[in-house]
Protein backbone atom coordinates (compact mmCIF):
# COMPACT_ATOMS: atom_id res chain seq x y z
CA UNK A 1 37.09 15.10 32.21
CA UNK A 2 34.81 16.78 29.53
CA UNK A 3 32.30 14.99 27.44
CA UNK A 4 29.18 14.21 30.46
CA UNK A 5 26.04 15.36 30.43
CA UNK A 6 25.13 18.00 32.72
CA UNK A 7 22.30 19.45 34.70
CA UNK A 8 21.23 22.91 36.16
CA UNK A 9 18.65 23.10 39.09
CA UNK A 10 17.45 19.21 38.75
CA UNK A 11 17.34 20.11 34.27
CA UNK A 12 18.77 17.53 32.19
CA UNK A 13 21.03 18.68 29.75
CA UNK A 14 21.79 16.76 26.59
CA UNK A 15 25.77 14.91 26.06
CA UNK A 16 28.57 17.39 25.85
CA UNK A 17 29.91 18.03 22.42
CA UNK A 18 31.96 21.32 22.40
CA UNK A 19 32.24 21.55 18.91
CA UNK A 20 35.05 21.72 16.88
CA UNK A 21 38.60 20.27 17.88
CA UNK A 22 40.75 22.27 20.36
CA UNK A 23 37.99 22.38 23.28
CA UNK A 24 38.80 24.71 25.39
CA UNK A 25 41.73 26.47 23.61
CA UNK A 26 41.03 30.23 23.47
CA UNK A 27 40.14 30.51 27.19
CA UNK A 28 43.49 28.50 27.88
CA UNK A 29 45.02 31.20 26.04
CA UNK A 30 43.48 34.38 27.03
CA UNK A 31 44.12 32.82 30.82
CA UNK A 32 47.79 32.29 29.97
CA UNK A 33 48.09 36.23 28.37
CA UNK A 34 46.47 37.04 32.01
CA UNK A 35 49.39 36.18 34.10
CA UNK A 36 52.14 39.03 34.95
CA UNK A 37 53.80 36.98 37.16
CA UNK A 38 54.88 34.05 35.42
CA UNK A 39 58.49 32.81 35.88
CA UNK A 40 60.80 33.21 33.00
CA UNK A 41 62.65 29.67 33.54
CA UNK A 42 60.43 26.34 33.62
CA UNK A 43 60.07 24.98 36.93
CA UNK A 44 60.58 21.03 36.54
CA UNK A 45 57.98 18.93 36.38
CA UNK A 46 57.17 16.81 38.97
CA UNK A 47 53.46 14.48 39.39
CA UNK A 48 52.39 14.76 43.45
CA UNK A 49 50.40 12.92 45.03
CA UNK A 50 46.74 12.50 43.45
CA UNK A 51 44.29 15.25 44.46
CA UNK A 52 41.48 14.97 46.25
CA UNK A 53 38.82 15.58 43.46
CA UNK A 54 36.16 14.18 45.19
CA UNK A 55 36.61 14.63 49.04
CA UNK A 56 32.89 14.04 49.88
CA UNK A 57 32.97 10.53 52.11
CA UNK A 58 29.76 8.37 50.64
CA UNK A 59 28.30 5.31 52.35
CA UNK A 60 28.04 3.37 48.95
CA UNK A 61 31.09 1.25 47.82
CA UNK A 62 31.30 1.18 44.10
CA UNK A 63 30.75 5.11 44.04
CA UNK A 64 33.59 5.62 46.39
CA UNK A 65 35.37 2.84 43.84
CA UNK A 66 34.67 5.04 40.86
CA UNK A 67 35.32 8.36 42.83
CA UNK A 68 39.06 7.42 43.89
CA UNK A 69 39.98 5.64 40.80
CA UNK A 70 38.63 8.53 38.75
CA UNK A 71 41.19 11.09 40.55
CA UNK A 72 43.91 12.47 38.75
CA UNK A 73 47.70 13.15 40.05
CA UNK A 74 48.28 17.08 40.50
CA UNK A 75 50.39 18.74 37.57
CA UNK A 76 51.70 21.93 37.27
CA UNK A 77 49.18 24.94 37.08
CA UNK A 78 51.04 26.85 34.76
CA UNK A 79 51.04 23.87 31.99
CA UNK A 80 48.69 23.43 29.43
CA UNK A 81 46.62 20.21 29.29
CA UNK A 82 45.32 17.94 26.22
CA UNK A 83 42.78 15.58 26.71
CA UNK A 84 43.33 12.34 24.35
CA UNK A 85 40.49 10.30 24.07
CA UNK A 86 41.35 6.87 21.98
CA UNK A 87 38.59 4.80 19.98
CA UNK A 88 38.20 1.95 18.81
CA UNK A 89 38.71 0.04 22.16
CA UNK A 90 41.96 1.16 23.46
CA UNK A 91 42.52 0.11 27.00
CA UNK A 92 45.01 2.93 28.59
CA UNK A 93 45.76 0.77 31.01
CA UNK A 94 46.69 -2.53 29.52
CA UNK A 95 48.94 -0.46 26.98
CA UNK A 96 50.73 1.36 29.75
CA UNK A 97 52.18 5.05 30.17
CA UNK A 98 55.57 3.98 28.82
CA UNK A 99 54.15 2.84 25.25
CA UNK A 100 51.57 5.70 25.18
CA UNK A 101 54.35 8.32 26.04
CA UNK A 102 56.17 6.88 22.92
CA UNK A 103 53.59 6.56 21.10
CA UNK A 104 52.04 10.40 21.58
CA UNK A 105 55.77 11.83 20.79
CA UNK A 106 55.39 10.03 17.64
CA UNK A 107 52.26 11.14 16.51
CA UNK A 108 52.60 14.98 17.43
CA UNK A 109 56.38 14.82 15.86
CA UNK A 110 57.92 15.94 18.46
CA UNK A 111 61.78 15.40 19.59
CA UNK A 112 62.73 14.03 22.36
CA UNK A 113 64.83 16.80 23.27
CA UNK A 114 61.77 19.10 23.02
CA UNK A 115 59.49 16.94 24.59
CA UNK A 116 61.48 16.54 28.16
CA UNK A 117 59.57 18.88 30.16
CA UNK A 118 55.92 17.16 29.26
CA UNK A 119 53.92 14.82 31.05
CA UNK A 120 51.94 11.72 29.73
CA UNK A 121 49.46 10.80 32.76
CA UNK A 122 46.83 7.78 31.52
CA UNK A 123 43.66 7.82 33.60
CA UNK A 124 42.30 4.24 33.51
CA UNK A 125 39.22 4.54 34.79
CA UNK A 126 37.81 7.37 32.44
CA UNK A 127 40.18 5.42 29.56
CA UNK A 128 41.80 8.65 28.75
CA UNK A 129 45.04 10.45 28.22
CA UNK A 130 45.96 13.71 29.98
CA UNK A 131 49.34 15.31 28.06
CA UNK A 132 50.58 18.64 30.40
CA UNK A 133 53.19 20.64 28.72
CA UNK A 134 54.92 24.21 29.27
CA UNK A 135 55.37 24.70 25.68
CA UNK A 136 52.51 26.41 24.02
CA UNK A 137 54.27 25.26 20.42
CA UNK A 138 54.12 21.16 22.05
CA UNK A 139 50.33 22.00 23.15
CA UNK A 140 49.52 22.61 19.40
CA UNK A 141 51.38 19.80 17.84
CA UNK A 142 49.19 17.18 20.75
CA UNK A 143 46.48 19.10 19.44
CA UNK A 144 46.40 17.88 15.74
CA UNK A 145 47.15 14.76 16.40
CA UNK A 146 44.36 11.64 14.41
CA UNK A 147 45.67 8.59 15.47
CA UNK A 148 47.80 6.63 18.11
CA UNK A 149 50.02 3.34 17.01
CA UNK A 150 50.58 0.90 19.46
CA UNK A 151 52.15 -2.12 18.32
CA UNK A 152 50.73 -3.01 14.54
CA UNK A 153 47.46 -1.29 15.18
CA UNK A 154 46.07 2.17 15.10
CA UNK A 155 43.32 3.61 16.99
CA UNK A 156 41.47 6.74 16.38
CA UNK A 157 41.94 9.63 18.82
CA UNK A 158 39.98 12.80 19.77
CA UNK A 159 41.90 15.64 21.07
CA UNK A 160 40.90 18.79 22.62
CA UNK A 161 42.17 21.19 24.77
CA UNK A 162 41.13 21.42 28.90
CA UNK A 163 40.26 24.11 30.27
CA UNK A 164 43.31 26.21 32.10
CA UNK A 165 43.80 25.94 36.15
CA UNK A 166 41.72 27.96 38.42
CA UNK A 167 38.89 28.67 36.56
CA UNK A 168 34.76 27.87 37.01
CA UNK A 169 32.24 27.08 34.59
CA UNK A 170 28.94 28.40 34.31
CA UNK A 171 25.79 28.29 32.22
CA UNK A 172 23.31 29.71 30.85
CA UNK A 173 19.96 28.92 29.23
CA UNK A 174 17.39 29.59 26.26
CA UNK A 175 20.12 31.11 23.51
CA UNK A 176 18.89 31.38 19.81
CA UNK A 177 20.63 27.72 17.97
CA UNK A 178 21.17 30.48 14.87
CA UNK A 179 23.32 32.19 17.13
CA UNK A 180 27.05 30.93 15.81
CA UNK A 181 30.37 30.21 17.60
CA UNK A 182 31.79 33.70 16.24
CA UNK A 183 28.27 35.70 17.21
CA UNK A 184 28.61 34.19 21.02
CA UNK A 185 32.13 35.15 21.65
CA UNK A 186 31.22 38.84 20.40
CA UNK A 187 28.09 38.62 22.64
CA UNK A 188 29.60 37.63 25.92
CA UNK A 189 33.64 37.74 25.94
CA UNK A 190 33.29 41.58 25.95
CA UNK A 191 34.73 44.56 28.75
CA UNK A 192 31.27 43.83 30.62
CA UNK A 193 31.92 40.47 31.43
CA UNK A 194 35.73 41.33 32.61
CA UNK A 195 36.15 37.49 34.16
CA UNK A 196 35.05 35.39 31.16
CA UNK A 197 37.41 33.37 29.19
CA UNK A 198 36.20 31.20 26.70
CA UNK A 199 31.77 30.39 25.60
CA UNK A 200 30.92 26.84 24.08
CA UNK A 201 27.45 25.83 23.00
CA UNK A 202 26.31 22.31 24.22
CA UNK A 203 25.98 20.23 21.03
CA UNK A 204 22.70 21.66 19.04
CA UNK A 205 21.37 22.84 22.17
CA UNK A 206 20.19 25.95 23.18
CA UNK A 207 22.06 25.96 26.54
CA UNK A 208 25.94 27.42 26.74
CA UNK A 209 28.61 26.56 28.83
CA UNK A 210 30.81 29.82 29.69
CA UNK A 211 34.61 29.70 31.41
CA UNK A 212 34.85 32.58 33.64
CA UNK A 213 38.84 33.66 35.63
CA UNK A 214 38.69 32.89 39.28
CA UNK A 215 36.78 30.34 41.37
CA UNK A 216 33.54 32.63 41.08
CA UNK A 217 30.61 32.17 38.87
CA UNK A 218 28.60 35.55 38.85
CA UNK A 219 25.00 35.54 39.02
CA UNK A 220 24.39 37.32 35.59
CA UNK A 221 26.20 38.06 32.30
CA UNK A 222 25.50 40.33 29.51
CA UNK A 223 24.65 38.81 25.99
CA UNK A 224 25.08 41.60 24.12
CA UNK A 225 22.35 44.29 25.41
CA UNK A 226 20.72 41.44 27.43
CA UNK A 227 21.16 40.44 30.89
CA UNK A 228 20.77 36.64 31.59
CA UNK A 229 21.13 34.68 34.84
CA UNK A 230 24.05 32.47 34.94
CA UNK A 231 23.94 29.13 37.04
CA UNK A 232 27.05 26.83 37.72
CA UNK A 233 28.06 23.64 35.89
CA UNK A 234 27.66 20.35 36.98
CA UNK A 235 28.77 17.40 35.57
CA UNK A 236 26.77 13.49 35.82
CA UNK A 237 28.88 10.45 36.34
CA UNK A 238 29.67 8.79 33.16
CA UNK A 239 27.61 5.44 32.66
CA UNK A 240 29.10 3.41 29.59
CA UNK A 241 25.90 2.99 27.17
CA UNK A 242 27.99 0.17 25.54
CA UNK A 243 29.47 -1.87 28.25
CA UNK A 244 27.41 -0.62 31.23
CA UNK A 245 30.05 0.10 33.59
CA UNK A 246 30.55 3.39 35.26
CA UNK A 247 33.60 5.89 35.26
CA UNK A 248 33.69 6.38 31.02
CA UNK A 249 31.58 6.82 27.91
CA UNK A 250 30.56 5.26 25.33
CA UNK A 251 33.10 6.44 22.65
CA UNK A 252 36.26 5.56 24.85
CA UNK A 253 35.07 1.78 26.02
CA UNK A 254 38.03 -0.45 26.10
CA UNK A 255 35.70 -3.09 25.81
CA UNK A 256 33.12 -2.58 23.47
CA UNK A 257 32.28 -5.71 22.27
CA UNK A 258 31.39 -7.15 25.63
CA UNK A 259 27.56 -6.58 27.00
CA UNK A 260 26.53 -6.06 30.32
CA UNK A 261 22.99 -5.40 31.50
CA UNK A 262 22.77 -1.58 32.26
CA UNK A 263 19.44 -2.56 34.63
CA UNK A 264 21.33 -5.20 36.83
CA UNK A 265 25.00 -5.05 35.97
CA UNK A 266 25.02 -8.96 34.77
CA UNK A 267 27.76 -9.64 31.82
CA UNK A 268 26.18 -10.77 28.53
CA UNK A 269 22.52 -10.93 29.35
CA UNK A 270 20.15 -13.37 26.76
CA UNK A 271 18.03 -11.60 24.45
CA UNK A 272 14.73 -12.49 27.00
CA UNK A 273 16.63 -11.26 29.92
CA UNK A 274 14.28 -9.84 32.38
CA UNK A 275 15.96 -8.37 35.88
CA UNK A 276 15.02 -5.82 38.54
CA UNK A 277 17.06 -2.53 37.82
CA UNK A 278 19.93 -1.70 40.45
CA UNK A 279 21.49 1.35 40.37
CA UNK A 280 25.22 1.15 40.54
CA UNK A 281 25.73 4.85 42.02
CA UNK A 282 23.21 4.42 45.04
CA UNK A 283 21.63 1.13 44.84
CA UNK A 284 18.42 2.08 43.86
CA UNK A 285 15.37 0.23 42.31
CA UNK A 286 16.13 2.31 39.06
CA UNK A 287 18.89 2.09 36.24
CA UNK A 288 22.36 3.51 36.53
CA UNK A 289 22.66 7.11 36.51
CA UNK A 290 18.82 7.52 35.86
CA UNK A 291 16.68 10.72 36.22
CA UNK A 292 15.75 9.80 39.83
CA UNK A 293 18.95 8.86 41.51
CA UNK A 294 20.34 11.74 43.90
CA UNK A 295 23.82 10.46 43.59
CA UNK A 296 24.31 11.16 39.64
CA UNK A 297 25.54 14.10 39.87
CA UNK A 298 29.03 15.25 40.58
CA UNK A 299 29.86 17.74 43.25
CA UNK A 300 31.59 20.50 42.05
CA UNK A 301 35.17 21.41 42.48
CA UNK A 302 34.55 25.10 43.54
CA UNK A 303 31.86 23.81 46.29
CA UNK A 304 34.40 21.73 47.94
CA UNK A 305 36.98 24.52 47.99
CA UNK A 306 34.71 26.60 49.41
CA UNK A 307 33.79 23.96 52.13
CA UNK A 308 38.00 23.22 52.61
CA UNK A 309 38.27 26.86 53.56
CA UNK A 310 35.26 27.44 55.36
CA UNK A 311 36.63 24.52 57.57
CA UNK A 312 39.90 25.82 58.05
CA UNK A 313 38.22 28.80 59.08
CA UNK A 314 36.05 27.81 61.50
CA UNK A 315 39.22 25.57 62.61
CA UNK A 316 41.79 28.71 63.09
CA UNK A 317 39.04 30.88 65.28
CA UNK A 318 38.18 27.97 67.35
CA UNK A 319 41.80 28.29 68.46
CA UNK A 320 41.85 29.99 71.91
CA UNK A 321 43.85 33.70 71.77
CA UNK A 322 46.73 33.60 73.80
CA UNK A 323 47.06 36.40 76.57
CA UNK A 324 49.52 39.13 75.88
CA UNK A 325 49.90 42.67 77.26
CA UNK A 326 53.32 44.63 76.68
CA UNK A 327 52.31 47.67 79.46
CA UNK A 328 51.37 45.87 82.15
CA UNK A 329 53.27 45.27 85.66
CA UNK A 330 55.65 43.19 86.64
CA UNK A 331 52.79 41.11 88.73
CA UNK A 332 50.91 40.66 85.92
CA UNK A 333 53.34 39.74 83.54
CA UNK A 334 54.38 37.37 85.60
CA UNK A 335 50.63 36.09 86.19
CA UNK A 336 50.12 35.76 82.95
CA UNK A 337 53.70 33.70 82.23
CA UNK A 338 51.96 31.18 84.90
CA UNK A 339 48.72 31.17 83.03
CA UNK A 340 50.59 30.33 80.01
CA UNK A 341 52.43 27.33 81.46
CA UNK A 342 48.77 26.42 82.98
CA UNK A 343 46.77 26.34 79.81
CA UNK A 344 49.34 23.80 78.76
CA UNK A 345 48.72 21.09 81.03
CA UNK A 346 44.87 21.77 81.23
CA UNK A 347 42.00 22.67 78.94
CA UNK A 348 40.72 26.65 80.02
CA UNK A 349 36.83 27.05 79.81
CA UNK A 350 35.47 29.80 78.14
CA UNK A 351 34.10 31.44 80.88
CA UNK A 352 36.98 31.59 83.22
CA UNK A 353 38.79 32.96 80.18
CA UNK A 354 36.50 35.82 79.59
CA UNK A 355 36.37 36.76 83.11
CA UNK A 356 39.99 36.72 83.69
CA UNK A 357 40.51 39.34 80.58
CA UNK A 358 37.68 41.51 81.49
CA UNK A 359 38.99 41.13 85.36
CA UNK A 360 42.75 42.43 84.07
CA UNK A 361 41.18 45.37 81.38
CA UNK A 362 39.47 46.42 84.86
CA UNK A 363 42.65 46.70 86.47
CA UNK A 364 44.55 48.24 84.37
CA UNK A 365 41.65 50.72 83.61
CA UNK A 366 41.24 51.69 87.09
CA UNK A 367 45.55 51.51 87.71
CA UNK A 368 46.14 53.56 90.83
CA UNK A 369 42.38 53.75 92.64
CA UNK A 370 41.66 51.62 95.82
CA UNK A 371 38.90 49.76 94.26
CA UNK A 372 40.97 47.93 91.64
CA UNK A 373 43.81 46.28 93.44
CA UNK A 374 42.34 44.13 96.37
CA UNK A 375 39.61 42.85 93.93
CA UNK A 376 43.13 41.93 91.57
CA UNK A 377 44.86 40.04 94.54
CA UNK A 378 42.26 38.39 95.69
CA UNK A 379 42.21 36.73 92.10
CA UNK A 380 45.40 35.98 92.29
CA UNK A 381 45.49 34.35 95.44
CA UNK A 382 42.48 31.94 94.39
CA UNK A 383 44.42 31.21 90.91
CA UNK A 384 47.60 30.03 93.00
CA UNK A 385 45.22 27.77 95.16
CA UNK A 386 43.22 26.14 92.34
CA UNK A 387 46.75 25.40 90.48
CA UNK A 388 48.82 23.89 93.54
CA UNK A 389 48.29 20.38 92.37
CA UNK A 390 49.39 21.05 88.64
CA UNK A 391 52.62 22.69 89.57
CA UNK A 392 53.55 19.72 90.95
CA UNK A 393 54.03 18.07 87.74
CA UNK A 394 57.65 18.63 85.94
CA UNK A 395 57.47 21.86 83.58
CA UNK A 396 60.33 22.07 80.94
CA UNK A 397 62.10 24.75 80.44
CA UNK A 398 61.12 27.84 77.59
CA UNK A 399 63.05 30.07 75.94
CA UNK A 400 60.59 32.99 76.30
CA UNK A 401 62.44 33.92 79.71
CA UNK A 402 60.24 32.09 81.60
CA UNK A 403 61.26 30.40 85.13
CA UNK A 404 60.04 27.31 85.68
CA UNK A 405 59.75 24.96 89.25
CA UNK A 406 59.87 21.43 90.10
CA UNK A 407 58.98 19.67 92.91
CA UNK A 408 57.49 16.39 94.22
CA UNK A 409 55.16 17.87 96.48
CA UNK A 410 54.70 21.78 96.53
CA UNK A 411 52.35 22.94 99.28
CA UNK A 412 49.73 26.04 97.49
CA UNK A 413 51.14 29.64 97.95
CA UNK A 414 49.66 31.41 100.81
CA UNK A 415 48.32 34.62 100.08
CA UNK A 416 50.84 35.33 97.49
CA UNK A 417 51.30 35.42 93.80
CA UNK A 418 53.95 33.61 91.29
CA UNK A 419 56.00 36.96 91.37
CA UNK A 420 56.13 36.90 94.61
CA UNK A 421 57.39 33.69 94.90
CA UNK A 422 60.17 34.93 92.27
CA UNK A 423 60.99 37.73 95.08
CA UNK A 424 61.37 35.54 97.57
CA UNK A 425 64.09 33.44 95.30
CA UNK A 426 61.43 30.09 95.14
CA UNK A 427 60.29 28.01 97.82
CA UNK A 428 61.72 25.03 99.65
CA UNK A 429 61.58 22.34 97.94
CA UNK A 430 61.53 23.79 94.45
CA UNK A 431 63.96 24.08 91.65
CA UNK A 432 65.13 25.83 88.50
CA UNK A 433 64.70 23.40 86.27
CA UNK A 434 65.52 26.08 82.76
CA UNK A 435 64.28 29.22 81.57
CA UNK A 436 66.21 32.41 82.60
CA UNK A 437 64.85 35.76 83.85
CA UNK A 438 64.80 38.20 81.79
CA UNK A 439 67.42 41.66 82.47
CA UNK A 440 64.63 44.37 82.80
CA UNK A 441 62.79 42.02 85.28
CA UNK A 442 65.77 41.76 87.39
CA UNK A 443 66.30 45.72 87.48
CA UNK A 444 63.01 46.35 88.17
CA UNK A 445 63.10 44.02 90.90
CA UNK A 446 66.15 44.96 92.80
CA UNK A 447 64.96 48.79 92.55
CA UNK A 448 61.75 47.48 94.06
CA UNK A 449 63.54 45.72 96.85
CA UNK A 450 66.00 49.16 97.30
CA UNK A 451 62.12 51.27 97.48
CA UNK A 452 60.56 48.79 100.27
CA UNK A 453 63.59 48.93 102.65
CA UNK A 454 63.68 52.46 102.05
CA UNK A 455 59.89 52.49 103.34
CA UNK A 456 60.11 50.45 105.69
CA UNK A 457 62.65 52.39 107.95
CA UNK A 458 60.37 55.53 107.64
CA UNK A 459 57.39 53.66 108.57
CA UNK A 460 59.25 52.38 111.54
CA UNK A 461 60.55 55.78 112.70
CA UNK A 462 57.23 57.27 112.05
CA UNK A 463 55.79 55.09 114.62
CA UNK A 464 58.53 55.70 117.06
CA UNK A 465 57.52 59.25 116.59
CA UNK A 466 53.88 58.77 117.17
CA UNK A 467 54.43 56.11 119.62
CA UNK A 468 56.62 59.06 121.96
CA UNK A 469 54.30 61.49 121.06
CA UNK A 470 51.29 59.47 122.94
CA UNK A 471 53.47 58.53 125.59
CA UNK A 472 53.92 62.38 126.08
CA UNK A 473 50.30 63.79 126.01
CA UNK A 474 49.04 61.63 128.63
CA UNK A 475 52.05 62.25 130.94
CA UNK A 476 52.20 66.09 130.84
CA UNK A 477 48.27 67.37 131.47
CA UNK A 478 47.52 70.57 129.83
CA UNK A 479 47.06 73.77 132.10
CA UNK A 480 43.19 73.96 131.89
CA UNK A 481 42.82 70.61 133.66
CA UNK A 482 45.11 71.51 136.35
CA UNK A 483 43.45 74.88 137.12
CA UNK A 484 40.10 73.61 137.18
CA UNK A 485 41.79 70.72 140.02
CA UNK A 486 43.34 73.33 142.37
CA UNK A 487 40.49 75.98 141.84
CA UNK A 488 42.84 79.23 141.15
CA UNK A 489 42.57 80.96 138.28
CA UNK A 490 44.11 79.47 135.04
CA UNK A 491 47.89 81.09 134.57
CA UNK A 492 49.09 83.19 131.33
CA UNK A 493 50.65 80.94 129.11
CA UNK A 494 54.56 80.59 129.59
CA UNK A 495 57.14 78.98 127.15
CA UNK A 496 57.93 75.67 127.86
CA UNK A 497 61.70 74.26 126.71
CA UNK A 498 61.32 71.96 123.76
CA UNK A 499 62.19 68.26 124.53
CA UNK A 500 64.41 66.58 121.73
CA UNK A 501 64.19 63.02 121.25
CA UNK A 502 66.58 60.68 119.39
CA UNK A 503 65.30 58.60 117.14
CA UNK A 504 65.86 55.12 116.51
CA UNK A 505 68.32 54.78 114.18
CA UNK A 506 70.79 57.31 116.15
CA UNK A 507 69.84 61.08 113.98
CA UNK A 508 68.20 63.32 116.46
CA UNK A 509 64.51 63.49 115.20
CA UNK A 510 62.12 65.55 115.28
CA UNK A 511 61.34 68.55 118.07
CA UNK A 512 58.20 68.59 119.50
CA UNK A 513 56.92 71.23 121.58
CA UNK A 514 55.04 69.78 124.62
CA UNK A 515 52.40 72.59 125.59
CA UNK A 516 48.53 73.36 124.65
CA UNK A 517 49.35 73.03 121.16
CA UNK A 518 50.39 69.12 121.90
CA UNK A 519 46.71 67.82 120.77
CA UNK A 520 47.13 70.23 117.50
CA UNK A 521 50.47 68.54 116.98
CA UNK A 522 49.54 65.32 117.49
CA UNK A 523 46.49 64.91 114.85
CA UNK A 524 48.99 66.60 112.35
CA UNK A 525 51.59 63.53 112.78
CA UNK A 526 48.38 61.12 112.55
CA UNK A 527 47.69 62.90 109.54
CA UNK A 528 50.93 62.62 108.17
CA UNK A 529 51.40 58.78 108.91
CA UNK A 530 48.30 58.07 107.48
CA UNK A 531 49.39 59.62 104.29
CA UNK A 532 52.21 58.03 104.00
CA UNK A 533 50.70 54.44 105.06
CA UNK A 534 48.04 54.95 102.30
């Protein structure tokens, strides 16, 4: 957890030592005093599956070893964490979580009663103790704990505080070593920096490691008057110094009295040992975690949450948009319930999407001209041709008042849409196999039905009309034809009778006046038909 050397930009930065006891303690605070929304009863406390600390897949074995053993279970965000680190060769893992929970209540003095909510989680392969409480009052008493006895022995511990959930770590370079613990926290944790927490120099360094709120580390803080660039932590994996084995340090070796080559891993190498360094990170021709080895350092946890949700970006726009319009017609609706069922059963290209959509904004841009609609059917009818063979599958039903068919072998519509197969009450063959219609569909369709017969027997006494009216014309002549036959003189125009015809459904139609003014007449009643055709 804390204690590794780090490294800026490729800069190697000396072992962590933040000073005095409680780590990380004031920024754990001042992040606790930040939240408004924190429950007033404890939520219980429950360990979940381990995290994914390090999600980065990597070809070598013994780092992915050391990765997934290193990984911690997650606890609860709003608890504060202690980070126990024994000496003197304690080995978490041979002494087990029961005797170290009984053990820790011990040495902090704590009751049982007091101590239900906590959590003891051992981490064997960094050899160290994470304690998670809810109890600020708890968090102090694992804080001044010395020692831990297991058995008839005691070991040494080291405790300090972690710093809190969903925060970053940055750093920054070149401060004054006169400059004190008390002159850094008035230099930085002031109203210009609004997001940091908590500052801690690195040992007797002149590089400081800064906790800022969020998962952000900003570019540049103020120190005092002076504005210097801030660069984000990284951490190096721990390499044992004493043992040679990777994961811990030095100061929490289980096994410290047992040697092992830090060039070529072997156990208890003779004092003339000569070898050929490996590196147990990438398998290099250098030592473990050395200068030159690109796999030393850690990756860190705000880079991989920003990669997590860049992915699940990228993953939620690749999803194709699902067509919806509320004001369209009933044809279209209805095309677009059948595209829906379509995109089911097959994949939709990109290209045929966009065109459809711009094909359908056209239409219902230009709603009402003559240039819109035929291009719109003719669509239609190649959609219902290209997707003959995939109706045939079974569809089941949807509870989005869709209708759906079924049939073995269902011949392609000809020259006709899905709607109007729903006029026509489905084809032979087919079936309802579930869905139901919805009510304003039906209305609109049986007031549709009630408007065409009411067309059609005006279009069919219209040409009954016209029909008689040619028949007339070319039986009568007019007068100036007949006069210019016999040779006399064309005669004064007389009234003529008016001829009444009935009509064909029994109402006496129309009277038409059969006379010069017959041709006049006539193109009128074209006129009219036209009209009422178009």
């Amino acid at each position: 957890m804390e204690g590794a050397a780090v490294v800026m930009e490729r800069d190697d930065l000396p072992p962590e030592d933040f000073g005095e006891e409680h780590g990380w303690r004031s920024a754990a605070v001042k992040k606790h005093s930040r939240r408004t929304d924190a429950s007033a009863t404890e939520r219980a406390t429950t360990c979940g599956d381990a995290g994914g600390y390090f999600s980065a897949i990597r070809k070598d074995l013994n780092l992915n070893k050391v990765i997934k053993s290193s990984r911690m279970p997650r606890l609860p965000s709003e608890h504060w964490n202690i980070i126990v680190r024994p000496r003197g060769g304690l080995d978490v893992q041979q002494t087990g979580s029961a005797r170290l929970g009984r053990a820790i209540a011990v040495a902090a003095g704590i009751a049982p009663e007091l101590a239900g909510q906590d959590v003891v989680c051992p981490n064997a392969m960094q050899n160290i103790i994470v304690i998670s409480t809810a109890s600020r009052a708890n968090a102090d008493s694992y804080l001044r704990m010395r020692c831990l006895t297991s058995g008839i022995k005691q070991y040494e511990i080291n405790t300090y505080e972690a710093a809190p959930h969903a925060t970053c770590k940055g750093v920054i370079r070149k401060i004054d070593i006169s400059e004190s613990q008390t002159d850094l926290e008035k230099s930085i944790l002031t109203d210009r920096n609004p997001s940091a927490l908590g500052v801690k120099r690195i040992k007797n360094s002149e590089t400081v490691v800064i906790v800022f709120d969020g998962y952000k580390v900003p570019n540049f803080v103020y120190f005092g008057m002076a504005l210097v660039r801030c660069s984000l932590y990284h951490r190096q994996h721990e390499c044992c110094y004493a043992c040679g084995r990777l994961g811990h340090r030095a100061d929490v070796c289980p096994t410290p009295d047992e040697a092992v080559c830090k060039q070529c891993g072997i156990s208890n190498p003779g004092e003339n040992h000569t070898c050929s360094p490996k590196c147990g990170l990438c398998g290099g021709p250098h030592a473990t975690t050395d200068k030159s080895c690109k796999q030393r350092f850690q990756l860190p946890f705000i880079v991989r949450r920003r990669r997590r949700e860049r992915r699940a970006e990228s993953e939620r726009r690749s999803q194709p948009s699902e067509p919806a319009s509320a004001d369209v017609g009933l044809t279209q609706h209805a095309e677009a319930q059948a595209d829906d069922c379509d995109s089911s059963q097959r994949p939709r290209s990109p290209s045929r999407s966009s065109a459809r959509s711009r094909s359908r904004s056209r239409g219902r841009k230009d709603e009402g001209s003559s240039e819109g609609r035929p291009r719109s059917r003719s669509k239609s009818r190649r959609r219902s041709k290209s997707r003959g063979r995939s109706r045939s599958r079974s569809r089941t039903g949807d509870p989005q008042g869709k209708v759906h068919f079924q049939g073995e072998s269902e011949p392609a519509l000809q020259g006709g849409t899905w709607a109007d197969r729903v006029r026509s009450g489905g084809r032979p063959g087919g079936k309802v196999t579930g869905g139901t219609a919805p009510d304003q569909g039906l209305e609109e369709l049986n007031q549709l039905r009630k408007e065409n017969a009411e067309m059609r027997s005006i279009i069919e006494s219209l040409r009954a009309e016209k029909a008689e009216l040619r028949r007339t014309s070319k039986s009568q002549p007019t007068p100036s034809s007949a006069s210019q036959l016999s040779g006399s003189p064309s005669p004064q125009p007389t009234e003529v009778p008016m001829v009444v015809e009935a009509g064909p459904s029994g109402n006496p139609a129309k009277r038409k006046a059969v006379s010069s003014s017959a041709e006049n007449v006539q193109a009128k009643a074209k006129s009219e038909i036209t009209e009422t055709l178009n």
